[in-house]
N, C-alpha and C. Protein backbone atom coordinates (compact mmCIF):
# COMPACT_ATOMS: atom_id res chain seq x y z
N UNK A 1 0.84 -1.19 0.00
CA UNK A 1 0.00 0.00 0.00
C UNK A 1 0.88 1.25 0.00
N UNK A 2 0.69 1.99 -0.56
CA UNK A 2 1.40 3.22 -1.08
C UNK A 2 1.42 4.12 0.71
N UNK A 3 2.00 5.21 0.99
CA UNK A 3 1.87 6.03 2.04
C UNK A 3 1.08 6.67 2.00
N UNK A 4 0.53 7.59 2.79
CA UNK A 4 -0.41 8.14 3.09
C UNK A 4 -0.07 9.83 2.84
N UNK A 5 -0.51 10.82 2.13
CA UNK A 5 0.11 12.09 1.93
C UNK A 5 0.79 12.43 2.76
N UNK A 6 0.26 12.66 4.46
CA UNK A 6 1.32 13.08 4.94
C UNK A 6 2.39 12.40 5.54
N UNK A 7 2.76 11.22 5.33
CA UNK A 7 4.14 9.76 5.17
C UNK A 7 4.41 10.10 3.92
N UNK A 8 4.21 10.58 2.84
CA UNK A 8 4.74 10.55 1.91
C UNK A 8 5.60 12.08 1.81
N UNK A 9 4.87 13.27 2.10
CA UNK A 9 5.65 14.21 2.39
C UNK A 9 6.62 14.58 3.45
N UNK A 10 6.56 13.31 4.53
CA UNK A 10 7.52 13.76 5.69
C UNK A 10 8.64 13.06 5.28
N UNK A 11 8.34 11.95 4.49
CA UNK A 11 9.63 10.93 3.29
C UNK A 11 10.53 11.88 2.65
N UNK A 12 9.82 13.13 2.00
CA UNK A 12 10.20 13.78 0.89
C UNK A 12 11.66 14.76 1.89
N UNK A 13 10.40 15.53 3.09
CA UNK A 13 11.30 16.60 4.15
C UNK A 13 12.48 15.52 4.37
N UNK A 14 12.26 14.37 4.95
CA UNK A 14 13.48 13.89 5.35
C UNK A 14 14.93 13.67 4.44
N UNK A 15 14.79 13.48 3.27
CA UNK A 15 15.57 13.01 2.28
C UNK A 15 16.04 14.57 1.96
N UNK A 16 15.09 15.18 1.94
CA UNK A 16 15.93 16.57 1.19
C UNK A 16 16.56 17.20 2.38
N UNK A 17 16.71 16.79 3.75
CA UNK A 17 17.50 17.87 4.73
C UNK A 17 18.34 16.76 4.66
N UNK A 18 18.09 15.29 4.54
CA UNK A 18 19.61 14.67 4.74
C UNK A 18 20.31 15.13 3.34
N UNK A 19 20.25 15.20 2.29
CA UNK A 19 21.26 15.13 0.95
C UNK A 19 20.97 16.12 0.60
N UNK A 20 20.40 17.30 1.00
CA UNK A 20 20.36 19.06 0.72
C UNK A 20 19.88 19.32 -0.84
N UNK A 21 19.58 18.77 -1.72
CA UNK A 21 18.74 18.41 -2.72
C UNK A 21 19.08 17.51 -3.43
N UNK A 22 17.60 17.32 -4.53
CA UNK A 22 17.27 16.67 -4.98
C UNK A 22 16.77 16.35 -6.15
N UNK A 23 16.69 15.80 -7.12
CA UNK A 23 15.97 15.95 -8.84
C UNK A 23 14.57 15.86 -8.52
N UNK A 24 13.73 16.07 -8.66
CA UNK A 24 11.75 16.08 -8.44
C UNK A 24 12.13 14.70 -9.61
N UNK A 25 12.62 14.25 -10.51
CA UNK A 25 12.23 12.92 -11.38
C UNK A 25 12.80 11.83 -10.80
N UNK A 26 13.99 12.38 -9.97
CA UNK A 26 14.80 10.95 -8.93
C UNK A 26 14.26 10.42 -7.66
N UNK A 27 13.34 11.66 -7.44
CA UNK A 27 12.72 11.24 -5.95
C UNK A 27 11.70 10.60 -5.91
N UNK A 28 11.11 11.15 -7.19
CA UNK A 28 9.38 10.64 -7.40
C UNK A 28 9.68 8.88 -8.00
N UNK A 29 10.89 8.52 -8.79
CA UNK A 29 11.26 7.03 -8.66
C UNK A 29 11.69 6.73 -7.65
N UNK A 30 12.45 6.51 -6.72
CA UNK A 30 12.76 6.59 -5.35
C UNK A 30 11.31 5.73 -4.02
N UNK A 31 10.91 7.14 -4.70
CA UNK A 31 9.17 7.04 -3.70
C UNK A 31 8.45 6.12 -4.24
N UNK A 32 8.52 5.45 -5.63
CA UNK A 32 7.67 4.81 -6.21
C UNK A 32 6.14 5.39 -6.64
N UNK A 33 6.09 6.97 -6.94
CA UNK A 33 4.98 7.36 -6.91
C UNK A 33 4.83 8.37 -8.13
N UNK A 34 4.15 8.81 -8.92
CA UNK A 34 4.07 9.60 -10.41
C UNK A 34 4.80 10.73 -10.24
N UNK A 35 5.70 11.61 -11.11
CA UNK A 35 5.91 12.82 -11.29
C UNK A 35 4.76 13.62 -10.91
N UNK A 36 3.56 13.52 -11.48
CA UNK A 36 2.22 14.57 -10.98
C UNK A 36 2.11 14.76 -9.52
N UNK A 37 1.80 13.20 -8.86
CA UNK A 37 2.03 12.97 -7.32
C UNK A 37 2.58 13.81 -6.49
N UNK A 38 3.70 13.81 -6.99
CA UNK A 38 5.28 14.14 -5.89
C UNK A 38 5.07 15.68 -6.41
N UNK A 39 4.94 16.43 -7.54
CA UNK A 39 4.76 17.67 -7.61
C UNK A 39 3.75 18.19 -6.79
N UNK A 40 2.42 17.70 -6.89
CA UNK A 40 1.18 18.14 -5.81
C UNK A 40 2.01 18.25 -4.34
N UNK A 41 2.56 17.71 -4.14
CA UNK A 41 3.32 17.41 -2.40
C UNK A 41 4.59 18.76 -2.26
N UNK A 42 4.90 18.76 -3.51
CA UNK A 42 6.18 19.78 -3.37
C UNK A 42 5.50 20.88 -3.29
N UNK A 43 4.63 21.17 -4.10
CA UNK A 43 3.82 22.57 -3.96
C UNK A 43 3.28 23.01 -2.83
N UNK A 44 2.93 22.07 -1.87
CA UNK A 44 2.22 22.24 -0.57
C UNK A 44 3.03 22.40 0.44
N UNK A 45 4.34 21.61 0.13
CA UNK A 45 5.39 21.88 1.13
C UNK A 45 5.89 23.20 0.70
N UNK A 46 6.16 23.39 -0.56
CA UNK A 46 7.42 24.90 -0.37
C UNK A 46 5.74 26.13 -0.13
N UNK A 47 4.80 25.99 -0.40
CA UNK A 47 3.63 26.62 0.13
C UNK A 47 4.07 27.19 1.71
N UNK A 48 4.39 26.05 2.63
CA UNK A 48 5.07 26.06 3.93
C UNK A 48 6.08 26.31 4.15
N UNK A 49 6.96 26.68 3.40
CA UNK A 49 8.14 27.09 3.83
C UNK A 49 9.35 26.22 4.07
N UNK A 50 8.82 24.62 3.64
CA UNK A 50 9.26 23.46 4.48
C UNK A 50 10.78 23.03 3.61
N UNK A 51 10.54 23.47 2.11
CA UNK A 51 11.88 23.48 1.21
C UNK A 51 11.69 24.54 0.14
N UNK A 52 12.63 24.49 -0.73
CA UNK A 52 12.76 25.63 -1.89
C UNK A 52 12.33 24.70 -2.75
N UNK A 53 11.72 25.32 -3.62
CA UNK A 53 11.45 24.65 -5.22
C UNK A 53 11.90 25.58 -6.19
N UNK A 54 12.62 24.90 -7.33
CA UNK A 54 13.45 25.27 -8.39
C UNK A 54 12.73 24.35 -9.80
N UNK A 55 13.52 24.77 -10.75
CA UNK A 55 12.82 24.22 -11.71
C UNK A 55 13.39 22.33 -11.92
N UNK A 56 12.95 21.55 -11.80
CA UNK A 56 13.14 20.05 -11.50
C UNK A 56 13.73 20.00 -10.36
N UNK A 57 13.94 20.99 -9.23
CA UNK A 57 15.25 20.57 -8.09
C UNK A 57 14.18 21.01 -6.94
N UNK A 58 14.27 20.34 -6.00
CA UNK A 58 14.11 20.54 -4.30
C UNK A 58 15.39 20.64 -3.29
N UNK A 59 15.43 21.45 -2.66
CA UNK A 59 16.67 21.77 -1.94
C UNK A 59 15.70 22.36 -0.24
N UNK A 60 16.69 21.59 0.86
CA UNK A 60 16.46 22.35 1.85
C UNK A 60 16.35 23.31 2.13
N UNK A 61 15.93 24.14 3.49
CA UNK A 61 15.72 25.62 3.85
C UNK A 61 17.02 25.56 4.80
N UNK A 62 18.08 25.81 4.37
CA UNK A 62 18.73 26.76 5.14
C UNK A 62 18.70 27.47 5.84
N UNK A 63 18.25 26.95 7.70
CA UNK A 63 17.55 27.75 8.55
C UNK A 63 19.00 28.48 9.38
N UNK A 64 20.03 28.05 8.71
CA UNK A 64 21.17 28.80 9.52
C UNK A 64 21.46 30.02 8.73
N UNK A 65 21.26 29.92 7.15
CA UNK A 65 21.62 30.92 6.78
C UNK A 65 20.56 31.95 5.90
N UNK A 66 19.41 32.73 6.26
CA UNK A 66 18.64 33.11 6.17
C UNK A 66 18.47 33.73 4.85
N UNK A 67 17.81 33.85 3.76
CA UNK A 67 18.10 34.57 2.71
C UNK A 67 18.67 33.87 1.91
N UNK A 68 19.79 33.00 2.01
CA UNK A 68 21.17 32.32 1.09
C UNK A 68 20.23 31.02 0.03
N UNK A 69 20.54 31.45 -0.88
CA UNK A 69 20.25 30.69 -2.21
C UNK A 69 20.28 29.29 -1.87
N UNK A 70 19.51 28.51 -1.83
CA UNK A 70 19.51 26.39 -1.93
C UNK A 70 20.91 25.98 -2.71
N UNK A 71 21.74 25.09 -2.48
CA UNK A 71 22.53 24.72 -3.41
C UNK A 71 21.92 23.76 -4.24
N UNK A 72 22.24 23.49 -5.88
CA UNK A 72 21.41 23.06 -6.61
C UNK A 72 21.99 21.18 -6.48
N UNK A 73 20.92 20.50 -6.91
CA UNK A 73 21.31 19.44 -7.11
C UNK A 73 22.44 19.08 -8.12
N UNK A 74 23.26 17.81 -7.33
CA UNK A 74 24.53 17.33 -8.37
C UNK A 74 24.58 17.22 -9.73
N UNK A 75 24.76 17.90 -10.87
CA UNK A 75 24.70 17.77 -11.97
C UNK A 75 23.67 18.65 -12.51
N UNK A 76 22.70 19.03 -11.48
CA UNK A 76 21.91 20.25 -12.29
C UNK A 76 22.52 21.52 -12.68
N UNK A 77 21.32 22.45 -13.44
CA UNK A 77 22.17 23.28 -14.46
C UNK A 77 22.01 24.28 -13.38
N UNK A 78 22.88 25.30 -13.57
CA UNK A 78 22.47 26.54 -12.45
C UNK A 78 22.41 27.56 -13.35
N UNK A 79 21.04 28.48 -12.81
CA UNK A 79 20.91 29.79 -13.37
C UNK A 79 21.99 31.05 -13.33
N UNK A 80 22.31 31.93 -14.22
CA UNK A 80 22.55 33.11 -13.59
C UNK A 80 22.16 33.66 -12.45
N UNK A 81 20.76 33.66 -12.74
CA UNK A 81 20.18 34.75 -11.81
C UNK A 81 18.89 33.81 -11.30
N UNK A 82 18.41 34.43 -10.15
CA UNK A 82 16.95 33.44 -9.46
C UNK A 82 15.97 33.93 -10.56
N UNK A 83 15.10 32.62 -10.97
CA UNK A 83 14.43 32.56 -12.19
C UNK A 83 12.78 33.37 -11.24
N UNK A 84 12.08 34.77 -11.67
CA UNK A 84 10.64 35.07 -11.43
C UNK A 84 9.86 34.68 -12.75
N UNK A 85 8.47 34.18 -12.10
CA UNK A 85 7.78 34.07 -13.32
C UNK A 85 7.19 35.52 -14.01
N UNK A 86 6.84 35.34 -14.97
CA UNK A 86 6.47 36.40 -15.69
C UNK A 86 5.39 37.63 -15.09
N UNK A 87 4.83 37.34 -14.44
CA UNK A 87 4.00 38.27 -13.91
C UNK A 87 4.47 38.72 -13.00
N UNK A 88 5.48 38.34 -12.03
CA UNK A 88 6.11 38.94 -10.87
C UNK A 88 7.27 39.94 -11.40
N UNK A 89 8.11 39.29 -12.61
CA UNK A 89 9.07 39.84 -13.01
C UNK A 89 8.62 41.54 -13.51
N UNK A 90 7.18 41.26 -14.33
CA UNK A 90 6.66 42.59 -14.97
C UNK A 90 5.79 43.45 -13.86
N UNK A 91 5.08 42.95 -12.57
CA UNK A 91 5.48 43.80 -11.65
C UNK A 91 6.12 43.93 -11.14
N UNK A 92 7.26 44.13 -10.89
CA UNK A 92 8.55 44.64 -10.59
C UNK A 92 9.13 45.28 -11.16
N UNK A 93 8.92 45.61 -12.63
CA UNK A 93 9.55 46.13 -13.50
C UNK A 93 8.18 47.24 -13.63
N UNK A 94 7.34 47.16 -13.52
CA UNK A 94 6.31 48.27 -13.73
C UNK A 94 6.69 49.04 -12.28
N UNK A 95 6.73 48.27 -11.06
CA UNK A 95 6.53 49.44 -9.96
C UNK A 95 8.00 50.25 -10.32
N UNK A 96 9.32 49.62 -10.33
CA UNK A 96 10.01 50.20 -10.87
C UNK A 96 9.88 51.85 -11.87
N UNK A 97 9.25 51.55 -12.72
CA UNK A 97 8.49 52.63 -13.54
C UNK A 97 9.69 52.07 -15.27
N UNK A 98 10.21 50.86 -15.00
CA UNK A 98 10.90 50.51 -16.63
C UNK A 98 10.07 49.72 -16.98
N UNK A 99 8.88 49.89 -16.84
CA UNK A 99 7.57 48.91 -18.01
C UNK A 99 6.35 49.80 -18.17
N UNK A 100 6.02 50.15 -19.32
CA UNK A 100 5.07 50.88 -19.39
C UNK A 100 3.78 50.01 -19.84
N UNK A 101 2.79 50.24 -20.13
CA UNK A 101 1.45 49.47 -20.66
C UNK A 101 1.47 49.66 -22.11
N UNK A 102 1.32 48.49 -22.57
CA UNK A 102 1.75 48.51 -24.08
C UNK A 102 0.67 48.98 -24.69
N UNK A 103 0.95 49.98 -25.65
CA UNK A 103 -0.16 50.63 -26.05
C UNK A 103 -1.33 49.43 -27.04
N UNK A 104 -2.50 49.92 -26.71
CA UNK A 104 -3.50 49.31 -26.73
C UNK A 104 -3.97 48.47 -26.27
N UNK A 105 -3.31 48.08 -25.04
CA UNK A 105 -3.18 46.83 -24.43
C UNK A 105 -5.18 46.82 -23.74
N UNK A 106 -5.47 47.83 -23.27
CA UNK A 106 -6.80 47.66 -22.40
C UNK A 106 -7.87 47.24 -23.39
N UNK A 107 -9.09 46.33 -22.88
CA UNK A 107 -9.33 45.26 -23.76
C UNK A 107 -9.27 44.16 -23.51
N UNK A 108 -7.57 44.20 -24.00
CA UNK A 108 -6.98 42.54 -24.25
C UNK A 108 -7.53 41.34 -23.26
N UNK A 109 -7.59 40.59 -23.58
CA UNK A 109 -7.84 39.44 -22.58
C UNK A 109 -6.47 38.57 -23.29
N UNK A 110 -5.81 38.30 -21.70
CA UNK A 110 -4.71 37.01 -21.82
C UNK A 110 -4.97 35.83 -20.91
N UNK A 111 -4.90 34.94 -21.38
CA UNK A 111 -5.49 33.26 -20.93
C UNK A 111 -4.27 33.10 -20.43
N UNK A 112 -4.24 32.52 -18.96
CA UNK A 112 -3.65 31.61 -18.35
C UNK A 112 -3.53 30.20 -17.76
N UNK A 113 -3.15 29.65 -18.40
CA UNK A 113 -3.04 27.74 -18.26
C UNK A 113 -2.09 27.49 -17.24
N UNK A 114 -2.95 26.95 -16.28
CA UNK A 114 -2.04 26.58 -14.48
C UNK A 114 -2.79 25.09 -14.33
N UNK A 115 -2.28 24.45 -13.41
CA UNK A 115 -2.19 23.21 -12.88
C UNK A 115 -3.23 23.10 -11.55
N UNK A 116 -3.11 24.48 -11.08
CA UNK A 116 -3.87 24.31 -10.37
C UNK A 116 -4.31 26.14 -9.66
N UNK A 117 -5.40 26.55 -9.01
CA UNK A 117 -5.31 27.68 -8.37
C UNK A 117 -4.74 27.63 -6.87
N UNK A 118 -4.80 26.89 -6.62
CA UNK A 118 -4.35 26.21 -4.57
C UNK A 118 -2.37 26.42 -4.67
N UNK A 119 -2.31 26.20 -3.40
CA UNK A 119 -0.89 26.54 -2.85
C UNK A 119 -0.40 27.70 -3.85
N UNK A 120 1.20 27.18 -4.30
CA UNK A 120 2.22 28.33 -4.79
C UNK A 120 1.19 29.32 -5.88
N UNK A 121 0.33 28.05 -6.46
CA UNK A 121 0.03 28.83 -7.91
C UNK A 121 -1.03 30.34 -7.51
N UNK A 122 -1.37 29.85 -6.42
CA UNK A 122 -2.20 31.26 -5.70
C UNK A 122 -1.88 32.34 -6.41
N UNK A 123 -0.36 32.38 -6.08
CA UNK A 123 -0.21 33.66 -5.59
C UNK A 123 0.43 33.86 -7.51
N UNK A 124 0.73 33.07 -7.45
CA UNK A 124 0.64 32.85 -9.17
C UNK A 124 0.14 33.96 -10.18
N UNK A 125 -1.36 33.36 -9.70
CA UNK A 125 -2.23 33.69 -10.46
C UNK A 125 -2.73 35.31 -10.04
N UNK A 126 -2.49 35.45 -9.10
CA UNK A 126 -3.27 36.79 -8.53
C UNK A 126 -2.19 37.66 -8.91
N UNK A 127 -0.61 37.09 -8.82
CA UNK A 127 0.16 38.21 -9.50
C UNK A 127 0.09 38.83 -10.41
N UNK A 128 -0.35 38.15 -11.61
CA UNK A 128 -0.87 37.91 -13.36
C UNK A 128 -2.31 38.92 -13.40
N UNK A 129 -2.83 38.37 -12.49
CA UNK A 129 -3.96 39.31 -12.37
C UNK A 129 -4.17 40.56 -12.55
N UNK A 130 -3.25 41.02 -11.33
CA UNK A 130 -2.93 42.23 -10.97
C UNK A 130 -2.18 43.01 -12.07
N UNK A 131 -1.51 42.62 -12.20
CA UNK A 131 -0.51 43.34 -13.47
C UNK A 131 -1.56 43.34 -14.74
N UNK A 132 -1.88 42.07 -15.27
CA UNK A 132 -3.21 42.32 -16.24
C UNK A 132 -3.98 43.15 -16.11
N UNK A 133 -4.85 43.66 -15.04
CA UNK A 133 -5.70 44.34 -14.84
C UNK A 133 -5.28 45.48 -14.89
N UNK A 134 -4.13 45.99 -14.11
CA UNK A 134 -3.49 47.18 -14.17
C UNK A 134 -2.90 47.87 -14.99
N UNK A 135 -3.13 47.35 -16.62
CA UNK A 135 -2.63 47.67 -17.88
C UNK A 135 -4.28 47.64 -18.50
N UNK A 136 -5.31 47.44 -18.34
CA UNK A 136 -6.60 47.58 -18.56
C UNK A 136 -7.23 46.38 -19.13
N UNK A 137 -5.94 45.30 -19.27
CA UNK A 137 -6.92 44.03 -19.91
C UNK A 137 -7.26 42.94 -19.04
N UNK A 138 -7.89 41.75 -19.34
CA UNK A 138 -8.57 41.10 -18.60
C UNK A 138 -7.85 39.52 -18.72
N UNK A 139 -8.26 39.19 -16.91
CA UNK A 139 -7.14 37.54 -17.23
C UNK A 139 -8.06 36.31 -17.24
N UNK A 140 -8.30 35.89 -17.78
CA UNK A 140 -9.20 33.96 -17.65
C UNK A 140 -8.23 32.93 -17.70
N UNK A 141 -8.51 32.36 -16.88
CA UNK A 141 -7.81 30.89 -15.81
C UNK A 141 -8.85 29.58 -16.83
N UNK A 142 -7.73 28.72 -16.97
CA UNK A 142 -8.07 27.17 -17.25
C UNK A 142 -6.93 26.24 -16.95
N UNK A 143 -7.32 25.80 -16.00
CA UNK A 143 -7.22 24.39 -15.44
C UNK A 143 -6.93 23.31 -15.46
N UNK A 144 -5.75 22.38 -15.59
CA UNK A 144 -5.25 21.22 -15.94
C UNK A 144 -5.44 20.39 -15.16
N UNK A 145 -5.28 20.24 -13.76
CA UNK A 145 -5.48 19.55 -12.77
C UNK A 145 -4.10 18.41 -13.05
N UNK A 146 -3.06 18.90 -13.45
CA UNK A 146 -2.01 17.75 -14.19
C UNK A 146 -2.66 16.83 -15.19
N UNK A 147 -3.68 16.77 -15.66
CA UNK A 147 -4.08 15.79 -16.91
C UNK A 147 -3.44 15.55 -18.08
N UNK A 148 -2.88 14.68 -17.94
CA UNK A 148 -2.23 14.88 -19.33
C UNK A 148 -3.29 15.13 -21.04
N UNK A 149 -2.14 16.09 -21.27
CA UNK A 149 -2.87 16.73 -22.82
C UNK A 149 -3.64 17.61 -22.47
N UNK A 150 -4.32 18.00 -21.15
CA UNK A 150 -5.21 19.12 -20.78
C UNK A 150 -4.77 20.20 -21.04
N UNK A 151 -3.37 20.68 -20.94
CA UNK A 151 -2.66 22.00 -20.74
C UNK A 151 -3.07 22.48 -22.34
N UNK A 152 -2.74 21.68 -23.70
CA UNK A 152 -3.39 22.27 -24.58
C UNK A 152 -4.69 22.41 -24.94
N UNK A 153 -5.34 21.05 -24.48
CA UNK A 153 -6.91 21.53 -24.45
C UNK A 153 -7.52 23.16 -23.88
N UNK A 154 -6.67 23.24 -23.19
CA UNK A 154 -7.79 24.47 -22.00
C UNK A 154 -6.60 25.63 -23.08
N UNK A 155 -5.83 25.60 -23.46
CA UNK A 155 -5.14 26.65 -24.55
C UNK A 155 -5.90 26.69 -25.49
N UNK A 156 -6.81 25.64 -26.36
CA UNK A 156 -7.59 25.67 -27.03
C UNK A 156 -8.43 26.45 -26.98
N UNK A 157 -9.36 26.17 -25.87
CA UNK A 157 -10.42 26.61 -25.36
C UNK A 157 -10.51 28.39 -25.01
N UNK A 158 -9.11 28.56 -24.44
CA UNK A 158 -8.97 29.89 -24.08
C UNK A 158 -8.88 30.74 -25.71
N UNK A 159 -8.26 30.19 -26.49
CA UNK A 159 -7.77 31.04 -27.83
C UNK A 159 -9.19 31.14 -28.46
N UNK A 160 -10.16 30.00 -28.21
CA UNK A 160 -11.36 30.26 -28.60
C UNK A 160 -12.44 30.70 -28.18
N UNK A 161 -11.78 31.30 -26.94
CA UNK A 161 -13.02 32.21 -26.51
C UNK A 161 -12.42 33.84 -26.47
N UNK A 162 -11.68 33.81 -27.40
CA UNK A 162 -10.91 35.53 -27.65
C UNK A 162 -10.02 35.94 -26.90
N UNK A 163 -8.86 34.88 -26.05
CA UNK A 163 -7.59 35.58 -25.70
C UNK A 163 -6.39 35.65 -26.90
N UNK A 164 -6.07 37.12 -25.70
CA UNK A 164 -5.39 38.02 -27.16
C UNK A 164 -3.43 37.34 -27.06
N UNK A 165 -3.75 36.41 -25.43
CA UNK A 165 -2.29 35.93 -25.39
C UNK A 165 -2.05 35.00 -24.53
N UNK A 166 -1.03 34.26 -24.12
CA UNK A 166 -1.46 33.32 -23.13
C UNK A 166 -0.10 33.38 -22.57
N UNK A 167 -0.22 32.81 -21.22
CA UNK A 167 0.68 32.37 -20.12
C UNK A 167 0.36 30.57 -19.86
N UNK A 168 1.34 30.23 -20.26
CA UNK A 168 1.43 28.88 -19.70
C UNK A 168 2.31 28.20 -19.00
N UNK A 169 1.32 26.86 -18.17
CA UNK A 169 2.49 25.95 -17.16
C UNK A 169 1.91 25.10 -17.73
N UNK A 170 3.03 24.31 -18.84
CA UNK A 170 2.21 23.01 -19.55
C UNK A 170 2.59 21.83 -18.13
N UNK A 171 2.32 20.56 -18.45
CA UNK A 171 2.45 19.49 -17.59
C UNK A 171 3.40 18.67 -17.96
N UNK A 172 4.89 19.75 -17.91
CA UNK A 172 6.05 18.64 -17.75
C UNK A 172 6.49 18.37 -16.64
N UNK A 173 6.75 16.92 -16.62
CA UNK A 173 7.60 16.25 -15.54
C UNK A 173 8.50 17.28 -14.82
N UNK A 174 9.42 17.65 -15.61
CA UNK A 174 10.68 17.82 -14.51
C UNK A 174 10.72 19.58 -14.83
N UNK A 175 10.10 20.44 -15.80
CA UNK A 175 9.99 21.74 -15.45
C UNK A 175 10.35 22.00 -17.40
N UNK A 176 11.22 20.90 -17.98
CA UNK A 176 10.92 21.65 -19.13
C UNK A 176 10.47 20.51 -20.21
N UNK A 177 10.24 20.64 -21.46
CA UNK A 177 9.66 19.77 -22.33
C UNK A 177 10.66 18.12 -22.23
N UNK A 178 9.96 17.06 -22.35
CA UNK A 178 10.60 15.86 -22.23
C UNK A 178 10.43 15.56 -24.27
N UNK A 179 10.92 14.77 -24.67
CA UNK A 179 11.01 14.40 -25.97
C UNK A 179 9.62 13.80 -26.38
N UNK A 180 9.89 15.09 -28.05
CA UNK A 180 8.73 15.20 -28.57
C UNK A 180 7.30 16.01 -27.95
N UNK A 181 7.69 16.78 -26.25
CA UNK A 181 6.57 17.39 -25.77
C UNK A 181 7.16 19.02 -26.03
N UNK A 182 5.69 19.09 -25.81
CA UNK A 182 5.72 21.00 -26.10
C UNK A 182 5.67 21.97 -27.78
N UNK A 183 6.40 21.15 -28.38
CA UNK A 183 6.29 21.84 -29.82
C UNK A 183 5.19 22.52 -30.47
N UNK A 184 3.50 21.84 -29.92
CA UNK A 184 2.41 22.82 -30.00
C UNK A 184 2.61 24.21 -29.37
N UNK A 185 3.37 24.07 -28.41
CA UNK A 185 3.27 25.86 -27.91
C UNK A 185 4.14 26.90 -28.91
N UNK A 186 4.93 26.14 -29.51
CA UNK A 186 5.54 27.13 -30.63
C UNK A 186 4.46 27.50 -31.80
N UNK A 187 2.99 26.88 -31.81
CA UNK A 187 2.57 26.94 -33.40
C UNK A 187 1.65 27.52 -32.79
N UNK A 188 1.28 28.25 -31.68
CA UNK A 188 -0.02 28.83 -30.76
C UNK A 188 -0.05 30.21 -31.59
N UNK A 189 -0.99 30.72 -32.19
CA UNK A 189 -0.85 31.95 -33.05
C UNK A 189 -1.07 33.43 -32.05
N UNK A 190 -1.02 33.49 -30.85
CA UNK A 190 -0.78 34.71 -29.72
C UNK A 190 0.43 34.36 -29.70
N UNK A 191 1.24 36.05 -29.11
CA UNK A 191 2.34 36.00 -28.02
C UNK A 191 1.87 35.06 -26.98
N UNK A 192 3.18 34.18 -26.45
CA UNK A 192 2.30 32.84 -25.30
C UNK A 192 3.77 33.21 -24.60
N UNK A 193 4.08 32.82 -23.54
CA UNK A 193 5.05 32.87 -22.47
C UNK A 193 4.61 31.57 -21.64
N UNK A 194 5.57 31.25 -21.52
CA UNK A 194 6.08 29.84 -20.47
C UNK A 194 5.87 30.39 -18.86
N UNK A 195 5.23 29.62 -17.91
CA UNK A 195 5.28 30.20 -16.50
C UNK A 195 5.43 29.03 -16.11
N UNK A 196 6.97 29.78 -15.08
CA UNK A 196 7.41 27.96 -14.02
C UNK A 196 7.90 27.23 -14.84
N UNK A 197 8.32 27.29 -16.37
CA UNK A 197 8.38 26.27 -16.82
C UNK A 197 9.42 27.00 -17.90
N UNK A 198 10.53 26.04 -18.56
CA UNK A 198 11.33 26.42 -19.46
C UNK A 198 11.80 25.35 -20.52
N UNK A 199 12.15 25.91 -21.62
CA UNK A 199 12.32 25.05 -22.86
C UNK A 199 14.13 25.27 -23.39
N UNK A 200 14.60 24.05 -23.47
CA UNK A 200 16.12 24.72 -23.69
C UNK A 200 16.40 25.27 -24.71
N UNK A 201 17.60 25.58 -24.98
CA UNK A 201 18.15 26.26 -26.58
C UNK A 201 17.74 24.77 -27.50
N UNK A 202 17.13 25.71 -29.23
CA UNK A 202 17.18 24.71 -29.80
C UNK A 202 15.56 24.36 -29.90
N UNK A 203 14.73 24.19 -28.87
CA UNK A 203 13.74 23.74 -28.54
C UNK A 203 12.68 24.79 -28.81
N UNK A 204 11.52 24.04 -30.12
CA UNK A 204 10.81 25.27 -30.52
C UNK A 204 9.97 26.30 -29.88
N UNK A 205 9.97 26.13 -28.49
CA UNK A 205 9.40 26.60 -27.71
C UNK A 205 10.06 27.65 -26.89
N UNK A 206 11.52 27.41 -27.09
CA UNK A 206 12.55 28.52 -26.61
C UNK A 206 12.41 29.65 -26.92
C-alpha cells in the first residue's frame, strides 16, 4: 500500500534535509509514486516554507543561513540569476516605472493555463492578475489539474473564446519539455510565455 500524503511528504522533508537536494524525477522514482504525485506534495510543502522549489530541483531551507540561495542538485544546471515568473518579473519592473502598458493593451484578454489555483500557484495567479488588470486588460484561468494533454486543451479553449495571449504551465515532468513534448506551444498563433516552466536552446518553444 502506497503512504499516506502526509508519510509521503515527511519521506520527501526527510531526504531533502539529509542530501540538501534533490531531482523532483529521482525522488518521485525513489518514492515509487508519479511525477504529478510528488509535484502536488512539493507545492504544498514549499507553500510552507518546508523546502525551496526550483525548476526540476528541491533543496532544503537553510535555517542557519537566512536569505542564502539552496545549493542546486549534483549535476543540475544553475541559473545566472533566481528565475521570477512572468507576472512577478513585470510587476517589478512596472513598480520600478521601466515597463510601461503597451499601447493598446486595455481590452486585451490574456489566458492563463495553471495546474492548479491552490498553494504556490495562488499567488501565481493573482500576480498575473494584478498586473493584467493594471494595464486595462482582462485575465481567464483554465485548469489542468495535471491531466495529461489538458494543458493544450484548456489553450484551445482559451484562444477560442478571444484571448489576445497566453501564459502557460504546460504538464512537464521535470519543469521543461521531455522528448517530442511541447512543440504545439511554438505553433499557438498569440504571443504565449512559459510560466514555471522552461524550454532549452534549440527547442521550438525557446
Amino acid at each position: 500500500m502506497r503512504p499516506h500524503v502526509d508519510q509521503r511528504q515527511a519521506q520527501v522533508l526527510a531526504l531533502v534535509r539529509a542530501r540538501g537536494s534533490l531531482r523532483v524525477a529521482d525522488l518521485a522514482r525513489e518514492l515509487g509514486v508519479s511525477p504529478v504525485t510528488l509535484r502536488r506534495d512539493i507545492e504544498a510543502m514549499a507553500a510552507r516554507g518546508e523546502i525551496h522549489r526550483m525548476h526540476g530541483v528541491i533543496s532544503r531551507v537553510e535555517t542557519g543561513r537566512p536569505g542564502a540561495p539552496p545549493a542546486p542538485a549534483r549535476g543540475a544546471a544553475t541559473a545566472a540569476a533566481p528565475a521570477l515568473d512572468p507576472a512577478s518579473a513585470f510587476a517589478s519592473a512596472s513598480m520600478e516605472g521601466r515597463v510601461a502598458a503597451p499601447v493598446g493593451a486595455e481590452g486585451l484578454v490574456i489566458g492563463m493555463v495553471v495546474p492548479t489555483t491552490e498553494y504556490y500557484y495562488a499567488d501565481v495567479v493573482r500576480g498575473a492578475r494584478e498586473v493584467v488588470e493594471a494595464w486595462g486588460a482582462r485575465l481567464t484561468v483554465g485548469l489542468t489539474r495535471y491531466l495529461p494533454g489538458e494543458d493544450r486543451t484548456q489553450a484551445d479553449r482559451l484562444l477560442s473564446t478571444g484571448a489576445d495571449g497566453l501564459l502557460l504551465t504546460p504538464n512537464w515532468d521535470a519543469g521543461s519539455p521531455g522528448p517530442g513534448e511541447g512543440r504545439w506551444t511554438a505553433e499557438l498563433p498569440v504571443p504565449t510565455v512559459l510560466v514555471e516552466r522552461w524550454a532549452p536552446p534549440g527547442h521550438p518553444a525557446a
